[in-house]
PDBML (XML) file of the C-alpha atoms, coordinates in Angstrom:
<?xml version="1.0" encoding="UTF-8" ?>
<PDBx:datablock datablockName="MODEL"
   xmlns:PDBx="http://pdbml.pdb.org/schema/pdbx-v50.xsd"
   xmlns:xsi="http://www.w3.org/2001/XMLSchema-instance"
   xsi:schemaLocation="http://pdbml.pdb.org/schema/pdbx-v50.xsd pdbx-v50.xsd">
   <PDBx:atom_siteCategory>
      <PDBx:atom_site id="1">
         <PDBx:B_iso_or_equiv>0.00</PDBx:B_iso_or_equiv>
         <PDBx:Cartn_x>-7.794</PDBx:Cartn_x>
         <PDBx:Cartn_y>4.827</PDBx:Cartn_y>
         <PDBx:Cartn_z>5.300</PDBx:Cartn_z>
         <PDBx:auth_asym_id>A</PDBx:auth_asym_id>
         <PDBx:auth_atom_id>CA</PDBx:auth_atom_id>
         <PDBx:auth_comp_id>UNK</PDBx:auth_comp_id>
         <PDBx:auth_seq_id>1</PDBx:auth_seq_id>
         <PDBx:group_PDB>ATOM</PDBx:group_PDB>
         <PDBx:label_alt_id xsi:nil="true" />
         <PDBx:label_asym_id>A</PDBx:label_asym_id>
         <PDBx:label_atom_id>CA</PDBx:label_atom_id>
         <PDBx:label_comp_id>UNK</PDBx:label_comp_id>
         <PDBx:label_entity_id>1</PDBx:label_entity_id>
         <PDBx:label_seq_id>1</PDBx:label_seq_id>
         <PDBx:occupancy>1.00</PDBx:occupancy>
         <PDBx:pdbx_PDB_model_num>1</PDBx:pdbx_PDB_model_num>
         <PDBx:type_symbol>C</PDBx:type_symbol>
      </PDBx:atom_site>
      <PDBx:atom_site id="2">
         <PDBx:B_iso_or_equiv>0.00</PDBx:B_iso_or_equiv>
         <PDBx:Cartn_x>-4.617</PDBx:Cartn_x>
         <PDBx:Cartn_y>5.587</PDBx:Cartn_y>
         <PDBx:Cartn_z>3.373</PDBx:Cartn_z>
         <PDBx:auth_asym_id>A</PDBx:auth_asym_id>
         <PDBx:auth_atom_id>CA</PDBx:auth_atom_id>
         <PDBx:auth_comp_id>UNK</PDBx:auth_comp_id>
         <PDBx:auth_seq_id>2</PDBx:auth_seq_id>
         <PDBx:group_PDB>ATOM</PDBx:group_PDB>
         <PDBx:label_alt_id xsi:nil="true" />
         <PDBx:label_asym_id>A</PDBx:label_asym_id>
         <PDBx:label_atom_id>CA</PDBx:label_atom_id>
         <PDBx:label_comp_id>UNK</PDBx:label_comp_id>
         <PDBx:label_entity_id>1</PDBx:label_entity_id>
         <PDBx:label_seq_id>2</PDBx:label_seq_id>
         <PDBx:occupancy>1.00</PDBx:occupancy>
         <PDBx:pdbx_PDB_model_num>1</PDBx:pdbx_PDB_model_num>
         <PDBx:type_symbol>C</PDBx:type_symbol>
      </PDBx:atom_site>
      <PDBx:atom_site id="3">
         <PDBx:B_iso_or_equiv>0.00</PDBx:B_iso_or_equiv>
         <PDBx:Cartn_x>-3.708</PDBx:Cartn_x>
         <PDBx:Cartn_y>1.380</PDBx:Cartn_y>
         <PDBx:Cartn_z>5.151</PDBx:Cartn_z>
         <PDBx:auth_asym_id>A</PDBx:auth_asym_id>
         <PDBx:auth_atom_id>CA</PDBx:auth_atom_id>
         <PDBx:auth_comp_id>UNK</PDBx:auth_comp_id>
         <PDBx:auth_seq_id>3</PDBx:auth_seq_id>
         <PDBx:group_PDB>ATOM</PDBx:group_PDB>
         <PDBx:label_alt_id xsi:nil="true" />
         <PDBx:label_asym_id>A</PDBx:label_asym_id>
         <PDBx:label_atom_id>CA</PDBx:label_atom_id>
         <PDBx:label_comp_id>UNK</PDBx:label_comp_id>
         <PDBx:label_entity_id>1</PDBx:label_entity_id>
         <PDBx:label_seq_id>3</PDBx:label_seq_id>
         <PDBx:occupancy>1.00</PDBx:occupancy>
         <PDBx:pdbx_PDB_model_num>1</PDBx:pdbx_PDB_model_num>
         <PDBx:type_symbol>C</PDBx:type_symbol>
      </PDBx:atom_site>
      <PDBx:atom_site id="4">
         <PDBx:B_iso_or_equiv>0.00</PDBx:B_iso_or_equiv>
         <PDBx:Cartn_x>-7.102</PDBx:Cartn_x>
         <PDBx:Cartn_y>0.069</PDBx:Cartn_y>
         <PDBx:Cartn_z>3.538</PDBx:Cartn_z>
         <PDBx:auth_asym_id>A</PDBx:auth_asym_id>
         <PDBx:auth_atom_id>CA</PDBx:auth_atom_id>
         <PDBx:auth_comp_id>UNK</PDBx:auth_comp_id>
         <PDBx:auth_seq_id>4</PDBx:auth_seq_id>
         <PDBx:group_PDB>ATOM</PDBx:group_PDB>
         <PDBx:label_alt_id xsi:nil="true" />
         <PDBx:label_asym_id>A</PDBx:label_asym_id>
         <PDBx:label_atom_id>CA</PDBx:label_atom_id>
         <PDBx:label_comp_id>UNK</PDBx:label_comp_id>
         <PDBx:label_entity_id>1</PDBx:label_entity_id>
         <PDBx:label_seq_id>4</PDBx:label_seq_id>
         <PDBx:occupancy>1.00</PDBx:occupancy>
         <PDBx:pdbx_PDB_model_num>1</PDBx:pdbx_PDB_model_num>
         <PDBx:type_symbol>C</PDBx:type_symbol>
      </PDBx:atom_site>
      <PDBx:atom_site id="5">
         <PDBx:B_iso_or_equiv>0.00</PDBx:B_iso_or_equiv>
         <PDBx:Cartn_x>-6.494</PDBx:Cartn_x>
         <PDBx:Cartn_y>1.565</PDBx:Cartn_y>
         <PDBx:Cartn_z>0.197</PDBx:Cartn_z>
         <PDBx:auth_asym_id>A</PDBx:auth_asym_id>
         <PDBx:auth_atom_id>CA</PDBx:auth_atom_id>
         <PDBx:auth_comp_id>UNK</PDBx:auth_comp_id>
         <PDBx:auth_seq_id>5</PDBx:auth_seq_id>
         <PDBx:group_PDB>ATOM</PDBx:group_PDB>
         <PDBx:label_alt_id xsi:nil="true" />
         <PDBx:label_asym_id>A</PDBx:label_asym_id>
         <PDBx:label_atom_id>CA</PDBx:label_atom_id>
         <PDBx:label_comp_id>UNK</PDBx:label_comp_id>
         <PDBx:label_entity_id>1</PDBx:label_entity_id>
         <PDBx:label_seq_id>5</PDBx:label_seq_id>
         <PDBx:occupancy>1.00</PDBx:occupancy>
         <PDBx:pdbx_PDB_model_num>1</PDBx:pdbx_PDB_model_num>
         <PDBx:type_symbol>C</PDBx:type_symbol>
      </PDBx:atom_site>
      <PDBx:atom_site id="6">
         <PDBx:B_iso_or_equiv>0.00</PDBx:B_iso_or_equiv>
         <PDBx:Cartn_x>-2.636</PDBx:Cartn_x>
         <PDBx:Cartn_y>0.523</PDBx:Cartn_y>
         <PDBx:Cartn_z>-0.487</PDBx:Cartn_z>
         <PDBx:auth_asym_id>A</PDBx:auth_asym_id>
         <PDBx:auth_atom_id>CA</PDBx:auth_atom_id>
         <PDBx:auth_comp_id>UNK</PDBx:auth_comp_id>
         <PDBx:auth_seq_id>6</PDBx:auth_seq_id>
         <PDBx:group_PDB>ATOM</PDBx:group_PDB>
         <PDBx:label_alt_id xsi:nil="true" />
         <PDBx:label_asym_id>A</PDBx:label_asym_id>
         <PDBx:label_atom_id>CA</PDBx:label_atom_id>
         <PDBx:label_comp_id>UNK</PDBx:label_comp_id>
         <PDBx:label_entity_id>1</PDBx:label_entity_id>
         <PDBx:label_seq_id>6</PDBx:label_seq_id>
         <PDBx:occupancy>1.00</PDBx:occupancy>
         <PDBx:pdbx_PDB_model_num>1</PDBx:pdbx_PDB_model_num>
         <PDBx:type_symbol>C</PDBx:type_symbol>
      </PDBx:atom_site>
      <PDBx:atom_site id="7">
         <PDBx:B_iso_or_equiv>0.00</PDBx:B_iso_or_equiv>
         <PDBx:Cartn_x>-3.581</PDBx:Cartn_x>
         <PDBx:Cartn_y>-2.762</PDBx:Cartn_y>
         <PDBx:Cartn_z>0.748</PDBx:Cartn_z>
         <PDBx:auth_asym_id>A</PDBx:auth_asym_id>
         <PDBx:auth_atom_id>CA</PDBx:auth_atom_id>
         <PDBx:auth_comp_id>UNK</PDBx:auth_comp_id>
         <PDBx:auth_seq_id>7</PDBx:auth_seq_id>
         <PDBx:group_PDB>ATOM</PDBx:group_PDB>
         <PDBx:label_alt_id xsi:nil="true" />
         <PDBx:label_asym_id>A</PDBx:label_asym_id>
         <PDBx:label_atom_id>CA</PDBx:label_atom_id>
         <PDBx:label_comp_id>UNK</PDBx:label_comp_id>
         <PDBx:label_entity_id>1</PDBx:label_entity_id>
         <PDBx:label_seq_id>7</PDBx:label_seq_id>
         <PDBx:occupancy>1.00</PDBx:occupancy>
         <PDBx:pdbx_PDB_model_num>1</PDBx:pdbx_PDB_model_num>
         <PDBx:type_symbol>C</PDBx:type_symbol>
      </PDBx:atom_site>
      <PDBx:atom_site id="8">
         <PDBx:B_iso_or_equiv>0.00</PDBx:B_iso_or_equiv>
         <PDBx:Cartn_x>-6.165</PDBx:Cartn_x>
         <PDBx:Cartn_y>-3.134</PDBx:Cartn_y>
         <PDBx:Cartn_z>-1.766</PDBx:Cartn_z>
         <PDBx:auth_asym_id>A</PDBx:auth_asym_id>
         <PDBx:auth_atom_id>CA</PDBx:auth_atom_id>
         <PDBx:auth_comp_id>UNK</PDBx:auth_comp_id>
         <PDBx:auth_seq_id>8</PDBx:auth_seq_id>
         <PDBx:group_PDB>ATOM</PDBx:group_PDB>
         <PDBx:label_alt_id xsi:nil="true" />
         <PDBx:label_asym_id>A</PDBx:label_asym_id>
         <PDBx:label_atom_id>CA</PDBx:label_atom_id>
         <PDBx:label_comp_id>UNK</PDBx:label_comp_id>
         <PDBx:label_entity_id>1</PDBx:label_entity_id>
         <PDBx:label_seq_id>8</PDBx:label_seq_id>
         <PDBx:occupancy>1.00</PDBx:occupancy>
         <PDBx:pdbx_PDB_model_num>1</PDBx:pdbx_PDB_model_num>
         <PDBx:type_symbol>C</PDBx:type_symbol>
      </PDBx:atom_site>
      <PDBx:atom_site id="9">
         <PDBx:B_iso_or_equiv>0.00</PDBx:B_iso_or_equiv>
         <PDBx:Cartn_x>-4.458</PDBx:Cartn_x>
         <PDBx:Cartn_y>-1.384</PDBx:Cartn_y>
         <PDBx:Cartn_z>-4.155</PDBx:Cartn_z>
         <PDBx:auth_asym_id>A</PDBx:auth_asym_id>
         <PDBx:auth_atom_id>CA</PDBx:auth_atom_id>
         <PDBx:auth_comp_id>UNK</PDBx:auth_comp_id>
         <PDBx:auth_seq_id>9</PDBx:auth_seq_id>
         <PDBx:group_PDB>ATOM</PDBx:group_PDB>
         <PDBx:label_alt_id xsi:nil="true" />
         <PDBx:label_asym_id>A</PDBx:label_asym_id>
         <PDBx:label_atom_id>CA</PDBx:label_atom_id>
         <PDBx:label_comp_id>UNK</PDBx:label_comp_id>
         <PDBx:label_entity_id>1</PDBx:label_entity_id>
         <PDBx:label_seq_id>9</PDBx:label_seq_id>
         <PDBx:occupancy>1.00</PDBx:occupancy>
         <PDBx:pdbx_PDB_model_num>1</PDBx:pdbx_PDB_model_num>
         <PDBx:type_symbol>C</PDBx:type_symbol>
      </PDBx:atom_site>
      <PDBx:atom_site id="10">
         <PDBx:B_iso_or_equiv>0.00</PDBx:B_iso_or_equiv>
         <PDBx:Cartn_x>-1.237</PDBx:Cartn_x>
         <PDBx:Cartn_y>-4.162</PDBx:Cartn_y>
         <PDBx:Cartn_z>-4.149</PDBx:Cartn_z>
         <PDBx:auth_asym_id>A</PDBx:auth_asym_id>
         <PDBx:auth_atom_id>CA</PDBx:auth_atom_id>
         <PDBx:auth_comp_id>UNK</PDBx:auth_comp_id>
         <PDBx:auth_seq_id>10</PDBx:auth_seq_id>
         <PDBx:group_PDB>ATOM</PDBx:group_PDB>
         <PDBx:label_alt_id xsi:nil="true" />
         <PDBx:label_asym_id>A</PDBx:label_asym_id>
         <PDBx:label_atom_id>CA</PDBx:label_atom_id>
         <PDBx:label_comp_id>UNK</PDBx:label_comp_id>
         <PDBx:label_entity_id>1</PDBx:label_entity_id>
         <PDBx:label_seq_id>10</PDBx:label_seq_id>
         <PDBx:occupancy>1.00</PDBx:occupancy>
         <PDBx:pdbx_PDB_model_num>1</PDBx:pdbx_PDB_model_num>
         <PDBx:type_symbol>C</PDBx:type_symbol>
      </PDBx:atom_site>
      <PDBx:atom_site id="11">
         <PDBx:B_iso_or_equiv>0.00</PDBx:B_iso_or_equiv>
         <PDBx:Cartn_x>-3.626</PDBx:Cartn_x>
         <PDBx:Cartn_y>-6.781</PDBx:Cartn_y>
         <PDBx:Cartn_z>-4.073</PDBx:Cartn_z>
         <PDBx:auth_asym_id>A</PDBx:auth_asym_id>
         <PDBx:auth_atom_id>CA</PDBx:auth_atom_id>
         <PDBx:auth_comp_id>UNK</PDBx:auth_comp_id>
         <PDBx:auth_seq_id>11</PDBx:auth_seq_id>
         <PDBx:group_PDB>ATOM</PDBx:group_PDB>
         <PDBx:label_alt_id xsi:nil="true" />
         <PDBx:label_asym_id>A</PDBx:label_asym_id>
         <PDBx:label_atom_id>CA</PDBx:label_atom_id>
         <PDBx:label_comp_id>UNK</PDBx:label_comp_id>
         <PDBx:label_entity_id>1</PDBx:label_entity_id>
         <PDBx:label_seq_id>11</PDBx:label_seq_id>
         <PDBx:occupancy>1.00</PDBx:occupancy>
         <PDBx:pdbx_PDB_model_num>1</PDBx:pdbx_PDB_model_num>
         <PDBx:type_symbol>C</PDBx:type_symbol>
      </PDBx:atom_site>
      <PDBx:atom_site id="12">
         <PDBx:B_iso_or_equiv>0.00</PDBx:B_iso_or_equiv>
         <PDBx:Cartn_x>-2.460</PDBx:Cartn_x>
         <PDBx:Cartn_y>-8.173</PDBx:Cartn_y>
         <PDBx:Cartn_z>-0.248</PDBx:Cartn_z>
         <PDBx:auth_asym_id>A</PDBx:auth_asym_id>
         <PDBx:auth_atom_id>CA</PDBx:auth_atom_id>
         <PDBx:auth_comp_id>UNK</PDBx:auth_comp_id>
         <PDBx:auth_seq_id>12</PDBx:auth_seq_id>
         <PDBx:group_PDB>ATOM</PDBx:group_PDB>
         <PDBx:label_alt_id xsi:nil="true" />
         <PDBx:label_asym_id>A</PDBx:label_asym_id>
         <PDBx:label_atom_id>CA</PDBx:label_atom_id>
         <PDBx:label_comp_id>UNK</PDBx:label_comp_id>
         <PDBx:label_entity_id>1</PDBx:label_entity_id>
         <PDBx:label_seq_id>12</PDBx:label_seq_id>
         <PDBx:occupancy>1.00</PDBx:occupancy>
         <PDBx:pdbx_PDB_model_num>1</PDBx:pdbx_PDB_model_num>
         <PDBx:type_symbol>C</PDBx:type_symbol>
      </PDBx:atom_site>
      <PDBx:atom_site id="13">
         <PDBx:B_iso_or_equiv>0.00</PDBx:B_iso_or_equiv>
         <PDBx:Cartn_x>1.529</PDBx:Cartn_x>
         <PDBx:Cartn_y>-7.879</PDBx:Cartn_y>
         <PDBx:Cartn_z>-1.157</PDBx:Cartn_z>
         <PDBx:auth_asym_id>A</PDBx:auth_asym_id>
         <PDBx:auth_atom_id>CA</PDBx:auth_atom_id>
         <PDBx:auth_comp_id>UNK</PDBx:auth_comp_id>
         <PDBx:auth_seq_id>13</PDBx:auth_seq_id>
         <PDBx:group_PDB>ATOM</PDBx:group_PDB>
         <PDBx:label_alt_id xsi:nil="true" />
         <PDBx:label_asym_id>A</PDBx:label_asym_id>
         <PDBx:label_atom_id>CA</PDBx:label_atom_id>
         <PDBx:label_comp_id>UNK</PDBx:label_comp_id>
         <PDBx:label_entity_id>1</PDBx:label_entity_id>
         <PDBx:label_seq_id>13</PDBx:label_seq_id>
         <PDBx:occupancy>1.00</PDBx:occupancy>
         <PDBx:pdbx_PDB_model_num>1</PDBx:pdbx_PDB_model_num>
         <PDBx:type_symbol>C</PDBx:type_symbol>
      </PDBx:atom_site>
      <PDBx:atom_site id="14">
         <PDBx:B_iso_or_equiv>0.00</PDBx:B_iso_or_equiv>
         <PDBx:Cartn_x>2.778</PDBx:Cartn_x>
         <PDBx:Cartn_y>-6.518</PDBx:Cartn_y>
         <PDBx:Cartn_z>2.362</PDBx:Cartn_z>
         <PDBx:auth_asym_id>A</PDBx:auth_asym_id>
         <PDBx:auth_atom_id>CA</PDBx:auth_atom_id>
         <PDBx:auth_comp_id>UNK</PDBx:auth_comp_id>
         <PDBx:auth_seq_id>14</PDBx:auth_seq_id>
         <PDBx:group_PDB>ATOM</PDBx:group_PDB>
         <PDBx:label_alt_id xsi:nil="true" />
         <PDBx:label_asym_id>A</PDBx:label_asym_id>
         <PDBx:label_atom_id>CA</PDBx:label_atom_id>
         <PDBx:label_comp_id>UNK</PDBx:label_comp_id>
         <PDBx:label_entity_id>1</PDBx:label_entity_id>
         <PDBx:label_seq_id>14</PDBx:label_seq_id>
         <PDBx:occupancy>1.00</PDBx:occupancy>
         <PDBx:pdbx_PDB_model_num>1</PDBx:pdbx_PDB_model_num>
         <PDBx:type_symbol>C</PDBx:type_symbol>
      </PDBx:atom_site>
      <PDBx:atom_site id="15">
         <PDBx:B_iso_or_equiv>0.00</PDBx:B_iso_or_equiv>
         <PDBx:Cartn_x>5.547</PDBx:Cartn_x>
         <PDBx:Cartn_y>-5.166</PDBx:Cartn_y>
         <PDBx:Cartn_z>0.821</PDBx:Cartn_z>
         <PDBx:auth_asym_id>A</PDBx:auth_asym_id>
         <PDBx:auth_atom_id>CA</PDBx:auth_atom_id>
         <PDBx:auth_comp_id>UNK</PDBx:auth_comp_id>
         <PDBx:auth_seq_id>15</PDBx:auth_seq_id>
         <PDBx:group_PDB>ATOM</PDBx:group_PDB>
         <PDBx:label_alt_id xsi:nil="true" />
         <PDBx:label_asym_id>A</PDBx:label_asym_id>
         <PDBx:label_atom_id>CA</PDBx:label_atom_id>
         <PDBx:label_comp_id>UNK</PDBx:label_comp_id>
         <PDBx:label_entity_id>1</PDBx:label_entity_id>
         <PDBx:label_seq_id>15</PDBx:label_seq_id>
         <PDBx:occupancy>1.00</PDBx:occupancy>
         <PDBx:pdbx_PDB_model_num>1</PDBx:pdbx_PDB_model_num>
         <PDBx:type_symbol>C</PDBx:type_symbol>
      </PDBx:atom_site>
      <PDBx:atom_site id="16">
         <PDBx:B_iso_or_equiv>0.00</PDBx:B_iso_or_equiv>
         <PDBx:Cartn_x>4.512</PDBx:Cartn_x>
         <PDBx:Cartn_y>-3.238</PDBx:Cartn_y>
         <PDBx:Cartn_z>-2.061</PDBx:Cartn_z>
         <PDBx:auth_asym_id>A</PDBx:auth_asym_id>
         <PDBx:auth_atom_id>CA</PDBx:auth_atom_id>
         <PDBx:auth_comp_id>UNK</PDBx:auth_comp_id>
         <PDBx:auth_seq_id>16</PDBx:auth_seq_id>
         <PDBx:group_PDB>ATOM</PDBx:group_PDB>
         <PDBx:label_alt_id xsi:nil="true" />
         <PDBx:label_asym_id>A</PDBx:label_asym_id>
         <PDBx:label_atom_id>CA</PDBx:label_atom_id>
         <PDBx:label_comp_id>UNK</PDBx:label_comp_id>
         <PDBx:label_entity_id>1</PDBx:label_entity_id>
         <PDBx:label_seq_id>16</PDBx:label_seq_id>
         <PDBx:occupancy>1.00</PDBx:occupancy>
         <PDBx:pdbx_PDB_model_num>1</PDBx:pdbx_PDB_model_num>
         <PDBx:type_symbol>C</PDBx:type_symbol>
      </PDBx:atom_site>
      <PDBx:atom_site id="17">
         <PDBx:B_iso_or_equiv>0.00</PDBx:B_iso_or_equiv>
         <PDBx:Cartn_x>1.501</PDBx:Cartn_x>
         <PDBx:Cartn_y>-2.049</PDBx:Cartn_y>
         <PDBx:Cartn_z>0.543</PDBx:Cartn_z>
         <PDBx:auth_asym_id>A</PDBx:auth_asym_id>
         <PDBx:auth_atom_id>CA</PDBx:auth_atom_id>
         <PDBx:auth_comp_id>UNK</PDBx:auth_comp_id>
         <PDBx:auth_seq_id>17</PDBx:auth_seq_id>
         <PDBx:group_PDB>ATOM</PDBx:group_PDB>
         <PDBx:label_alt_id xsi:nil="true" />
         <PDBx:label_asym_id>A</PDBx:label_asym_id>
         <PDBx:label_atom_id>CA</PDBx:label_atom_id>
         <PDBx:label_comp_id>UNK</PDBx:label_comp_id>
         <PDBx:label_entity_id>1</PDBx:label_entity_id>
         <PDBx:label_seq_id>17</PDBx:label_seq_id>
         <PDBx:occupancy>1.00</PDBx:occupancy>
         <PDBx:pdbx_PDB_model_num>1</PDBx:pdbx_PDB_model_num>
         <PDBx:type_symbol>C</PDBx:type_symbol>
      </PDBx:atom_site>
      <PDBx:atom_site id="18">
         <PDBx:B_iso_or_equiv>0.00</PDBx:B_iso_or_equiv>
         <PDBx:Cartn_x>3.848</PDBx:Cartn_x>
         <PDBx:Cartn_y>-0.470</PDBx:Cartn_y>
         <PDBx:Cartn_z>2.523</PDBx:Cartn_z>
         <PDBx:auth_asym_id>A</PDBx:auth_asym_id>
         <PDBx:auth_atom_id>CA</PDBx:auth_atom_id>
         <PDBx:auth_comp_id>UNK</PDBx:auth_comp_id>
         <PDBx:auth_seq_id>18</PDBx:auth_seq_id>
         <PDBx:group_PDB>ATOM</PDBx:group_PDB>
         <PDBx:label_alt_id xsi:nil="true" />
         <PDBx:label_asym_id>A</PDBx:label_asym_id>
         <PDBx:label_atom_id>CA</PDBx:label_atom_id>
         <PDBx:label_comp_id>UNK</PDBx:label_comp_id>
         <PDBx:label_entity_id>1</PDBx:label_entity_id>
         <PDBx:label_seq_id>18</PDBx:label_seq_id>
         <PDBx:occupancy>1.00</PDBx:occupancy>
         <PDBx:pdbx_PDB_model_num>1</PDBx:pdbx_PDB_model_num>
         <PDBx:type_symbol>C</PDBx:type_symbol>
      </PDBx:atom_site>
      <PDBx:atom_site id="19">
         <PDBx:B_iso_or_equiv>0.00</PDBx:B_iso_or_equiv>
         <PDBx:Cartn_x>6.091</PDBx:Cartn_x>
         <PDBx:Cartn_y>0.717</PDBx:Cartn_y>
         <PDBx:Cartn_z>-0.432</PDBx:Cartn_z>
         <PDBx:auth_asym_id>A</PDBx:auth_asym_id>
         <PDBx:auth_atom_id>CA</PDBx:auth_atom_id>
         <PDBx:auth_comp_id>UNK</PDBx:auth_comp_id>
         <PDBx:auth_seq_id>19</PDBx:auth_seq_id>
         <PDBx:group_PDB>ATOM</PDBx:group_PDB>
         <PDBx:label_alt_id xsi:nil="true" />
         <PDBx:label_asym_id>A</PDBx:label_asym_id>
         <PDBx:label_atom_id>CA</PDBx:label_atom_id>
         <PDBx:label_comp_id>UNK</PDBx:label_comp_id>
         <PDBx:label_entity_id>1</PDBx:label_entity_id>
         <PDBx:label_seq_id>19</PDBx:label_seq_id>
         <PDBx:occupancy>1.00</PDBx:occupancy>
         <PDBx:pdbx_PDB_model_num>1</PDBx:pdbx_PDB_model_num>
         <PDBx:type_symbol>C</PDBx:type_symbol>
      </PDBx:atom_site>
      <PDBx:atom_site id="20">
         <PDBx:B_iso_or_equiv>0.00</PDBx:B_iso_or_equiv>
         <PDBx:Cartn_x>2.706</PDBx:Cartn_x>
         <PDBx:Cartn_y>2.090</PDBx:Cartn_y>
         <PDBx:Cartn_z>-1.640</PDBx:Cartn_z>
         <PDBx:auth_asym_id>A</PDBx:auth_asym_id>
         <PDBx:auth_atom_id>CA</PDBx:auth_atom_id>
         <PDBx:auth_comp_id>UNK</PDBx:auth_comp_id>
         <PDBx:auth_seq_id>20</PDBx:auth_seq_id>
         <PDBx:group_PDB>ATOM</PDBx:group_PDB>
         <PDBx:label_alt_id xsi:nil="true" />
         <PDBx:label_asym_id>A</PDBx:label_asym_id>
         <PDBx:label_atom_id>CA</PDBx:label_atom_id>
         <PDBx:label_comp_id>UNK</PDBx:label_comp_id>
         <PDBx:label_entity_id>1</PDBx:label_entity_id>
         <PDBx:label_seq_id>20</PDBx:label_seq_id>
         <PDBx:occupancy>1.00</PDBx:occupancy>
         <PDBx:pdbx_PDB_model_num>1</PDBx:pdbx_PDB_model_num>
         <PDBx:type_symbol>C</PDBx:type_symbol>
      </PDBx:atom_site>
      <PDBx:atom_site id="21">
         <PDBx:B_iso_or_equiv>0.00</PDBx:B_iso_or_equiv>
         <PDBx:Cartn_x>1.502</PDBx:Cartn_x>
         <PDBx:Cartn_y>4.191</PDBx:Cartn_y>
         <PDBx:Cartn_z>1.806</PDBx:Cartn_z>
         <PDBx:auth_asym_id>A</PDBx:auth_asym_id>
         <PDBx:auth_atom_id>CA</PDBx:auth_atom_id>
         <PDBx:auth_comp_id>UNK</PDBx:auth_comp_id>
         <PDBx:auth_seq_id>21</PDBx:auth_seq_id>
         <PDBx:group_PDB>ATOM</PDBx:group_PDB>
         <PDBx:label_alt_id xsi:nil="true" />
         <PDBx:label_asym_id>A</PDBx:label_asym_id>
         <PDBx:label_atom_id>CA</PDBx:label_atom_id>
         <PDBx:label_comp_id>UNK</PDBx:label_comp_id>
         <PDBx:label_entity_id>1</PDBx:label_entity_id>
         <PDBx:label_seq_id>21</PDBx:label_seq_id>
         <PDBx:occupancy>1.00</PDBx:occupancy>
         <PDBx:pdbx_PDB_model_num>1</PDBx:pdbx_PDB_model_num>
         <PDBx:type_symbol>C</PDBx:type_symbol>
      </PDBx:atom_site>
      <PDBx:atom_site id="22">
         <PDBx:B_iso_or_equiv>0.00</PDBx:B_iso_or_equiv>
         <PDBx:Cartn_x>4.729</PDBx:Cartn_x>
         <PDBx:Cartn_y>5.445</PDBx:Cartn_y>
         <PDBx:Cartn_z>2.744</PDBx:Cartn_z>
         <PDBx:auth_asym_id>A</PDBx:auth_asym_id>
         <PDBx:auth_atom_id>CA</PDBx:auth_atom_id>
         <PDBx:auth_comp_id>UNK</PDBx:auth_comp_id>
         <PDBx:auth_seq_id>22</PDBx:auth_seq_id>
         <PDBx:group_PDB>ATOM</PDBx:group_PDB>
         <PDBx:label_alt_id xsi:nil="true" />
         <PDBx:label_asym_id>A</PDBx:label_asym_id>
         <PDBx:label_atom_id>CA</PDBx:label_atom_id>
         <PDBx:label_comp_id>UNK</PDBx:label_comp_id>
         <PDBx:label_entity_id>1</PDBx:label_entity_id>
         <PDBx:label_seq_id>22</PDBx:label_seq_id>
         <PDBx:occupancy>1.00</PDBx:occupancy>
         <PDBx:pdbx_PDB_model_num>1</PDBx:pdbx_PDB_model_num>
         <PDBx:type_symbol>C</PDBx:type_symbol>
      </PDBx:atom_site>
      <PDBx:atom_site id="23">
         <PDBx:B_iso_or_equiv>0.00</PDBx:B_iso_or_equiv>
         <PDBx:Cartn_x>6.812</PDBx:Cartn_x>
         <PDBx:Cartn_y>6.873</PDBx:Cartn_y>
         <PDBx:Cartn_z>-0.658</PDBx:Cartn_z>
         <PDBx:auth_asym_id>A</PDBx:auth_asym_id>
         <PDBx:auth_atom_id>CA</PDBx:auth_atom_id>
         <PDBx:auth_comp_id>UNK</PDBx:auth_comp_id>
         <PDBx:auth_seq_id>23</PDBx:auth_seq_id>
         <PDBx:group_PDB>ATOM</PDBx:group_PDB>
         <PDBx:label_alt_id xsi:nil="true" />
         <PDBx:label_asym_id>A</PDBx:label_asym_id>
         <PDBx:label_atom_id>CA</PDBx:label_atom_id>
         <PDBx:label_comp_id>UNK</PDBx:label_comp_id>
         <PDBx:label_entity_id>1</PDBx:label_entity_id>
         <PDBx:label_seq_id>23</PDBx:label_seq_id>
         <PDBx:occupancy>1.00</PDBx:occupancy>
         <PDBx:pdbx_PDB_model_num>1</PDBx:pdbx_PDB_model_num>
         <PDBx:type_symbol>C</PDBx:type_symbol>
      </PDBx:atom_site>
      <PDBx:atom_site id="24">
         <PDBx:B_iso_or_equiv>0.00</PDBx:B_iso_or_equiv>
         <PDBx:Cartn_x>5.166</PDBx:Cartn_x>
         <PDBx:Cartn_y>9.942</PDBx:Cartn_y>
         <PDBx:Cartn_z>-2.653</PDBx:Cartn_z>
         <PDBx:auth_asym_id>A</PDBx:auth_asym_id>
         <PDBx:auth_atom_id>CA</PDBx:auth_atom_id>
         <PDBx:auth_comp_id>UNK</PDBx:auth_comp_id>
         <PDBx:auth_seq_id>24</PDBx:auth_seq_id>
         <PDBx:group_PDB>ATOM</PDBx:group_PDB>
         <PDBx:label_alt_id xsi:nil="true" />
         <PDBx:label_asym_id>A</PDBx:label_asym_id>
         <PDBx:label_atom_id>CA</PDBx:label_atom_id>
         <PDBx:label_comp_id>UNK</PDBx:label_comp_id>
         <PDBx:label_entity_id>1</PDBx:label_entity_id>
         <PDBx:label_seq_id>24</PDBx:label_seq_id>
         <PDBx:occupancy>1.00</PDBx:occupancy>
         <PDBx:pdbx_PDB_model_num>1</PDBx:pdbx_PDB_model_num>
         <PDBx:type_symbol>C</PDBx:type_symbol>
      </PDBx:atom_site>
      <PDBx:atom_site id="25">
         <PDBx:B_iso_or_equiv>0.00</PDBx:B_iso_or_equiv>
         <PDBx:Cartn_x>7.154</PDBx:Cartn_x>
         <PDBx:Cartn_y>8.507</PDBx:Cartn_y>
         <PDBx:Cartn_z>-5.627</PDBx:Cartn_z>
         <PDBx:auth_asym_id>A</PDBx:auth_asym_id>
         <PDBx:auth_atom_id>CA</PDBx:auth_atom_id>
         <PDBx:auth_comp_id>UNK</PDBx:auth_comp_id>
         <PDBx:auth_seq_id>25</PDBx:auth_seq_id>
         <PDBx:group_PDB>ATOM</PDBx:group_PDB>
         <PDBx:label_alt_id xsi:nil="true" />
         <PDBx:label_asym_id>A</PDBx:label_asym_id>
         <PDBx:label_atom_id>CA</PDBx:label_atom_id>
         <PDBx:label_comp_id>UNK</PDBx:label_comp_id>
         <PDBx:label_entity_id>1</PDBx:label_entity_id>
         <PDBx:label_seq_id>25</PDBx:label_seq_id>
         <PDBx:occupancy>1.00</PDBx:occupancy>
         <PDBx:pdbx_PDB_model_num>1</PDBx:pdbx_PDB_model_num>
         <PDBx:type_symbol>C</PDBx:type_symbol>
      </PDBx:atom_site>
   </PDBx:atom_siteCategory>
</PDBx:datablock>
């Protein structure tokens, strides 16, 4: 869920998607 929603959220950027799931800040 929290995969689906950065993924969306960064518009398909695989980097800021994972930058996105992964760091509270």
């Amino acid at each position: 869920d929290v995969a689906r929603w950065a993924a969306a959220a960064t518009q398909g950027h695989v980097g800021r998607a994972r930058r996105l799931a992964g760091d509270p800040q």
